[in-house]
N, C-alpha and C. Protein backbone atom coordinates (compact mmCIF):
# COMPACT_ATOMS: atom_id res chain seq x y z
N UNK A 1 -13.55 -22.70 8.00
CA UNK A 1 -12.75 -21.48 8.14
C UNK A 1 -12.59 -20.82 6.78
N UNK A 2 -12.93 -19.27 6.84
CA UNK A 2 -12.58 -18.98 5.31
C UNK A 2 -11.18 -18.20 5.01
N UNK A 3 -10.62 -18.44 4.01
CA UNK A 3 -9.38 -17.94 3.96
C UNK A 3 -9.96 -16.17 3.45
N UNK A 4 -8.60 -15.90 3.55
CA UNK A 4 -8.15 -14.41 3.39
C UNK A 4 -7.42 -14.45 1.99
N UNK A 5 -7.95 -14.66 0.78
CA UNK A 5 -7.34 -14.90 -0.36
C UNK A 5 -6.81 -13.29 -0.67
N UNK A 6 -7.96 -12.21 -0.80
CA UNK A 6 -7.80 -10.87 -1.10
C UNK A 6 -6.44 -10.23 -0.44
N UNK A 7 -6.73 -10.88 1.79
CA UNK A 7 -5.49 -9.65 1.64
C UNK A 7 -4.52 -10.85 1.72
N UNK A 8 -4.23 -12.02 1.53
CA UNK A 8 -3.22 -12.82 0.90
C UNK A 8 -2.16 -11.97 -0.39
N UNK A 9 -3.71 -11.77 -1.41
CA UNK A 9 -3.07 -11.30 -2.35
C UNK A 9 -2.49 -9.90 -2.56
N UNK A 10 -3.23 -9.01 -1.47
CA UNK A 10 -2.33 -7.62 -1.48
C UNK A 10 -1.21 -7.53 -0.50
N UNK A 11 -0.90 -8.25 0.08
CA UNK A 11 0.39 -8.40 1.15
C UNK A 11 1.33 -9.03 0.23
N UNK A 12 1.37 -9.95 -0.69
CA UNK A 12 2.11 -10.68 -1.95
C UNK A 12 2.24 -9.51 -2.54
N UNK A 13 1.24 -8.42 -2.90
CA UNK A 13 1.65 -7.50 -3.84
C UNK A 13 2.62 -6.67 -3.20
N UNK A 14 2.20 -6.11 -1.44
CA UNK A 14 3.18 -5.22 -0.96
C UNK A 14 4.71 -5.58 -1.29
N UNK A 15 4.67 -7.08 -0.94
CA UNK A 15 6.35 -7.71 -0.76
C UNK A 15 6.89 -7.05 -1.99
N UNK A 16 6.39 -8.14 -3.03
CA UNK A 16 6.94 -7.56 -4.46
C UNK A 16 7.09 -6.63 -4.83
N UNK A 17 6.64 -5.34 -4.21
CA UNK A 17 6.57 -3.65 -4.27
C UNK A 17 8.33 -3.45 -3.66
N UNK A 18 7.57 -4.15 -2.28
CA UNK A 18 8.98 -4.04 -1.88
C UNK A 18 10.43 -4.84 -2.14
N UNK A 19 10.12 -5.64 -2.86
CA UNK A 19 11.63 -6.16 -3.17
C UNK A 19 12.49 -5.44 -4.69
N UNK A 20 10.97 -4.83 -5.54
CA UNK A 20 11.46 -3.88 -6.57
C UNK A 20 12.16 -2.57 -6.17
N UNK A 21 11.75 -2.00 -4.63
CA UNK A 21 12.69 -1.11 -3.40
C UNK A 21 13.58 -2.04 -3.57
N UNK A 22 13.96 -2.74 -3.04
CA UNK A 22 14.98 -3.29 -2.49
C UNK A 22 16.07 -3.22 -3.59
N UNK A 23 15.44 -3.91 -4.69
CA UNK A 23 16.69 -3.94 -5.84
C UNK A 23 17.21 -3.06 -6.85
N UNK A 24 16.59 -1.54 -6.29
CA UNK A 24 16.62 -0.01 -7.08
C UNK A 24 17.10 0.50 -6.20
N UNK A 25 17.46 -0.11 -5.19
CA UNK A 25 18.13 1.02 -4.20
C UNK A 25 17.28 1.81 -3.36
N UNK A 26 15.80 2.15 -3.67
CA UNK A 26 14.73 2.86 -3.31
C UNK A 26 14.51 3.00 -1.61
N UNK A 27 14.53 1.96 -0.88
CA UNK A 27 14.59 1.81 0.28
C UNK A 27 15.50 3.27 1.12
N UNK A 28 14.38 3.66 1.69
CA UNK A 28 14.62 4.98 2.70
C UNK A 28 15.23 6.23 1.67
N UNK A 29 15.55 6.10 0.39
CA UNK A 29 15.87 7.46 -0.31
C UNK A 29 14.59 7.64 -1.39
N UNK A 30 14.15 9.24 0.06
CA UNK A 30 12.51 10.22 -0.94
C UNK A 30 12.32 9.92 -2.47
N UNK A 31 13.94 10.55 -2.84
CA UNK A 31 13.92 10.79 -3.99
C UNK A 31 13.69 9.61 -5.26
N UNK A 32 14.36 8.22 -4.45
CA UNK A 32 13.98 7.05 -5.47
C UNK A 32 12.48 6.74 -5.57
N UNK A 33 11.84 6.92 -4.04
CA UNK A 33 10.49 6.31 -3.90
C UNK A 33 9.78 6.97 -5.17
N UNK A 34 9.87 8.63 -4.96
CA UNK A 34 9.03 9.18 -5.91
C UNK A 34 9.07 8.76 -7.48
N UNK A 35 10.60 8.45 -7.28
CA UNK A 35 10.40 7.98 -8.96
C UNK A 35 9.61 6.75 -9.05
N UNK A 36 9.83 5.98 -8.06
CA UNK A 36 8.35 4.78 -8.25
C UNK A 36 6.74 4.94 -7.83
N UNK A 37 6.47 5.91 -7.51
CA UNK A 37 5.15 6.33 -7.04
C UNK A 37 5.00 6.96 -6.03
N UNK A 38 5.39 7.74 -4.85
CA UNK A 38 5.36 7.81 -4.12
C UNK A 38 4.41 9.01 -3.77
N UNK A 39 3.97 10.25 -2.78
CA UNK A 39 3.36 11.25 -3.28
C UNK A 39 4.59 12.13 -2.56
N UNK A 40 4.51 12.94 -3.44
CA UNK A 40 5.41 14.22 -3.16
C UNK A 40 5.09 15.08 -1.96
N UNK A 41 5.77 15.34 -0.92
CA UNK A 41 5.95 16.07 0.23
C UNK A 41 4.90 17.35 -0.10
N UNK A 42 5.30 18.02 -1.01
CA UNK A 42 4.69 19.18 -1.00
C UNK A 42 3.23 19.46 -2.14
N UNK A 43 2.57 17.94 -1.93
CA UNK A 43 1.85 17.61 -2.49
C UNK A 43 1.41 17.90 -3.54
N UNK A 44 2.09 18.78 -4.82
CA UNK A 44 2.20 19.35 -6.16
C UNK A 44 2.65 17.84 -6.88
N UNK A 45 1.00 17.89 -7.41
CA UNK A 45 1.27 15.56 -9.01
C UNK A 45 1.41 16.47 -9.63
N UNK A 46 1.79 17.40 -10.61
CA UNK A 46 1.57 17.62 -11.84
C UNK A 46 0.73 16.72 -12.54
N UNK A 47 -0.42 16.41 -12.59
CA UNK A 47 -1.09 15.94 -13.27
C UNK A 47 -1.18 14.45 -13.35
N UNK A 48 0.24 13.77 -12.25
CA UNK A 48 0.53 12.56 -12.12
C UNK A 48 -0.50 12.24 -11.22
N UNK A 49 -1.85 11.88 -11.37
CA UNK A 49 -3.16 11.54 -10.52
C UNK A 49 -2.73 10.03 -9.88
N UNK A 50 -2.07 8.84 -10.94
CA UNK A 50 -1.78 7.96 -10.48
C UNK A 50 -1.18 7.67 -9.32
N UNK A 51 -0.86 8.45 -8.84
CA UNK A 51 0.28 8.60 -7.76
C UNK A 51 -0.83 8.20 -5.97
N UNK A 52 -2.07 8.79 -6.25
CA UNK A 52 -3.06 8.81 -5.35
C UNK A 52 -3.12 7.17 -4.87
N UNK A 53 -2.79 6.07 -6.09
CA UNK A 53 -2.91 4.29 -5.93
C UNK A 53 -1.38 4.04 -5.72
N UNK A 54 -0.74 4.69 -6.54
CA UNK A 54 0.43 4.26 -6.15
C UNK A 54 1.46 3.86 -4.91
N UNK A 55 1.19 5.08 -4.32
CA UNK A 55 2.21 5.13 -2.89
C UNK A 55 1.93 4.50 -2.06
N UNK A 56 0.45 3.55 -2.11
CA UNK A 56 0.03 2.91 -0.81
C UNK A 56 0.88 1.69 -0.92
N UNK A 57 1.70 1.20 -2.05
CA UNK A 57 2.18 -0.03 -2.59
C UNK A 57 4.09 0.08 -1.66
N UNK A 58 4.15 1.43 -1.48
CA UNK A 58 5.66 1.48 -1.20
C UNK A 58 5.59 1.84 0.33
N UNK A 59 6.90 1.53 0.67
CA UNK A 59 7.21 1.56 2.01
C UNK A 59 8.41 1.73 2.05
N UNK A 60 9.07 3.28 3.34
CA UNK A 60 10.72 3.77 3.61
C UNK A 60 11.34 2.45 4.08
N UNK A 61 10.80 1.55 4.77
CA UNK A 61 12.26 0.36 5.32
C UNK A 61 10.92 -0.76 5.71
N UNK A 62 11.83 -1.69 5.80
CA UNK A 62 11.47 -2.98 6.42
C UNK A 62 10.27 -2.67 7.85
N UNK A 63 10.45 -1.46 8.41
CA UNK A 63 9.67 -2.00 9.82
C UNK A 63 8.32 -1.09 9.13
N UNK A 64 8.28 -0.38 8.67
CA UNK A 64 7.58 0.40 7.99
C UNK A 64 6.64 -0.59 7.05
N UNK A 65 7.13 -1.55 5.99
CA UNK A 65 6.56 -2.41 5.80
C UNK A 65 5.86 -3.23 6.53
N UNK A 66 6.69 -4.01 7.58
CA UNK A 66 6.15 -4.85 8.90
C UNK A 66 5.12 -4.24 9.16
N UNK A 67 4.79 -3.52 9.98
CA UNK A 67 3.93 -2.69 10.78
C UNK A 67 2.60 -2.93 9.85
N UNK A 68 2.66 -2.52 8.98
CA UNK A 68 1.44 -2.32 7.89
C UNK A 68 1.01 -3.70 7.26
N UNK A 69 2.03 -4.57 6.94
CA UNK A 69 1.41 -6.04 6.28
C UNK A 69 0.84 -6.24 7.95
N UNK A 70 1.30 -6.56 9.44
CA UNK A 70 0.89 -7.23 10.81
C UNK A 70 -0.78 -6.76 10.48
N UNK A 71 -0.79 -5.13 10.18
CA UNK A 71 -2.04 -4.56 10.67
C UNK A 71 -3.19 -4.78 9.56
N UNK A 72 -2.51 -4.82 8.19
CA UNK A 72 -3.50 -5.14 6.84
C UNK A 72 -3.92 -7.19 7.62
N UNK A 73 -3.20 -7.88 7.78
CA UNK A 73 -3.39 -9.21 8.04
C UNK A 73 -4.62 -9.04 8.83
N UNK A 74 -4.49 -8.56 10.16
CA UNK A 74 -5.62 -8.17 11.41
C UNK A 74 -6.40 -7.67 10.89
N UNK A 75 -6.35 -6.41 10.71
CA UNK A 75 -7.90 -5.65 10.02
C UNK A 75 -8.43 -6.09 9.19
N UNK A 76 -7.78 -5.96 7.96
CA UNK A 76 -8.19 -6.72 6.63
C UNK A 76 -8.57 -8.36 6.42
N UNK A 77 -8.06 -9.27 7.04
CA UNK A 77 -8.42 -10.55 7.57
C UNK A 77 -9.50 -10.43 8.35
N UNK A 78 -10.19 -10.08 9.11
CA UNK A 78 -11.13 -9.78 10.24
C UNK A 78 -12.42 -9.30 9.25
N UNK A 79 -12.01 -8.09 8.34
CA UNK A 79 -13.18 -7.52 7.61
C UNK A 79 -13.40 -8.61 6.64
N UNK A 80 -12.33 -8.89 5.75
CA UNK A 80 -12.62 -9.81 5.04
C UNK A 80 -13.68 -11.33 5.14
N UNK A 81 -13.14 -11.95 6.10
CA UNK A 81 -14.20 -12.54 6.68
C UNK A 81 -15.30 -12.64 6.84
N UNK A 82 -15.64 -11.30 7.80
CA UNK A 82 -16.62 -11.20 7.70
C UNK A 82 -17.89 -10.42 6.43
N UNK A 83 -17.19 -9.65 5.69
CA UNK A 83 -17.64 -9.11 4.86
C UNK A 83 -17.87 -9.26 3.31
N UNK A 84 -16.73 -10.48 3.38
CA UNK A 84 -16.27 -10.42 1.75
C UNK A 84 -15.13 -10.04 1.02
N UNK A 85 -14.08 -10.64 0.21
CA UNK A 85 -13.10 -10.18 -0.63
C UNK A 85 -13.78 -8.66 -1.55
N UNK A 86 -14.18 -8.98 -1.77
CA UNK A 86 -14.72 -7.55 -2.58
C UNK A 86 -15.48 -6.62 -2.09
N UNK A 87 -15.79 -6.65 -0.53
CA UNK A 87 -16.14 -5.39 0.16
C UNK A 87 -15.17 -4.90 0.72
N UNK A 88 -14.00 -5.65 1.27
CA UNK A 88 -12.76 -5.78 1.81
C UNK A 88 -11.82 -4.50 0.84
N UNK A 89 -11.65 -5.42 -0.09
CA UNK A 89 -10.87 -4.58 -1.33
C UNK A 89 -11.58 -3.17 -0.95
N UNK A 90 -13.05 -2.97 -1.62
CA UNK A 90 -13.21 -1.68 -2.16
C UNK A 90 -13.10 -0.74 -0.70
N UNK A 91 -13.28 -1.06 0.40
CA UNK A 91 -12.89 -0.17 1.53
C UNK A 91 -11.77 -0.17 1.77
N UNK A 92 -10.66 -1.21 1.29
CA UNK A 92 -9.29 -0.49 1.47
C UNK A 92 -8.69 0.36 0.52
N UNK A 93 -9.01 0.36 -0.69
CA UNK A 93 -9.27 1.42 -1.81
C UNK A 93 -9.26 2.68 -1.75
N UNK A 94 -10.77 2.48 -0.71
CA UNK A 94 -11.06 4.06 -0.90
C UNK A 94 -10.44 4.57 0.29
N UNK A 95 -10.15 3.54 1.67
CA UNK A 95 -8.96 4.12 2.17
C UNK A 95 -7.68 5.22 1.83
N UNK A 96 -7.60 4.38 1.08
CA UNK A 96 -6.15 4.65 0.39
C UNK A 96 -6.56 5.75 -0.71
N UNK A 97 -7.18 6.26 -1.16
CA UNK A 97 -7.36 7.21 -1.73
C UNK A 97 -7.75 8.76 -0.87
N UNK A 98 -8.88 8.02 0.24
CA UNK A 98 -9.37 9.07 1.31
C UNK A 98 -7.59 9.83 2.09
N UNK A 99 -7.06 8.58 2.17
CA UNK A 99 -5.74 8.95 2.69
C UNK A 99 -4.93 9.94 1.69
N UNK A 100 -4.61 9.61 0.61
CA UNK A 100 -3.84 10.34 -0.33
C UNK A 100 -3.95 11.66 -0.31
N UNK A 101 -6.01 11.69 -0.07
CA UNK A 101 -6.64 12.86 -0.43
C UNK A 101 -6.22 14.28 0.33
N UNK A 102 -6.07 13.61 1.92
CA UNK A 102 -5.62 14.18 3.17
C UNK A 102 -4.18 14.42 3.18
N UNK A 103 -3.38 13.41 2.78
CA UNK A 103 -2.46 14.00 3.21
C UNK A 103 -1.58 15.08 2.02
């Protein structure tokens, strides 16, 4: 059986994203998220490009989190597998950037 080390290790990263929410108060207030990365509603970075990697790391509440580690475990466990930690990664990447890009 092969493990899921990759999204092991980005679901460890989500938590810790989220417990730095947790202990800033950040949890469900816009205005804290953005100060930790978040992307701005009216999609104006000033030049803050980082922001495109950033926000995939935060989450408004607990079920919001849930939802997304259940579905990164399934999908990402499944691809991983079959594909590789490092094909895994770079398509959730560019996910997450394709996403940023859109929204």
């Amino acid at each position: 059986m092969t493990t899921r080390r990759g999204t092991i290790v980005l679901v460890v990263a989500l938590l810790g994203v989220f417990a730095l929410e947790l202990a800033t108060h950040s949890v469900g207030n816009d205005r804290a998220l953005l100060k930790l990365g978040a992307l701005p509603d009216d999609g104006d970075l000033h030049g803050q490009y980082w922001r495109f990697a950033t926000y995939s790391f935060l989450h408004f509440n607990g079920v919001h989190l849930l939802v997304n580690v259940l579905l990164l475990f399934w999908i990402a466990g499944v691809l991983e597998r079959r594909a590789g930690a490092a094909l895994a990664g770079a398509i959730y990447f560019c996910s997450v950037l394709c996403s940023a890009i859109v929204f």
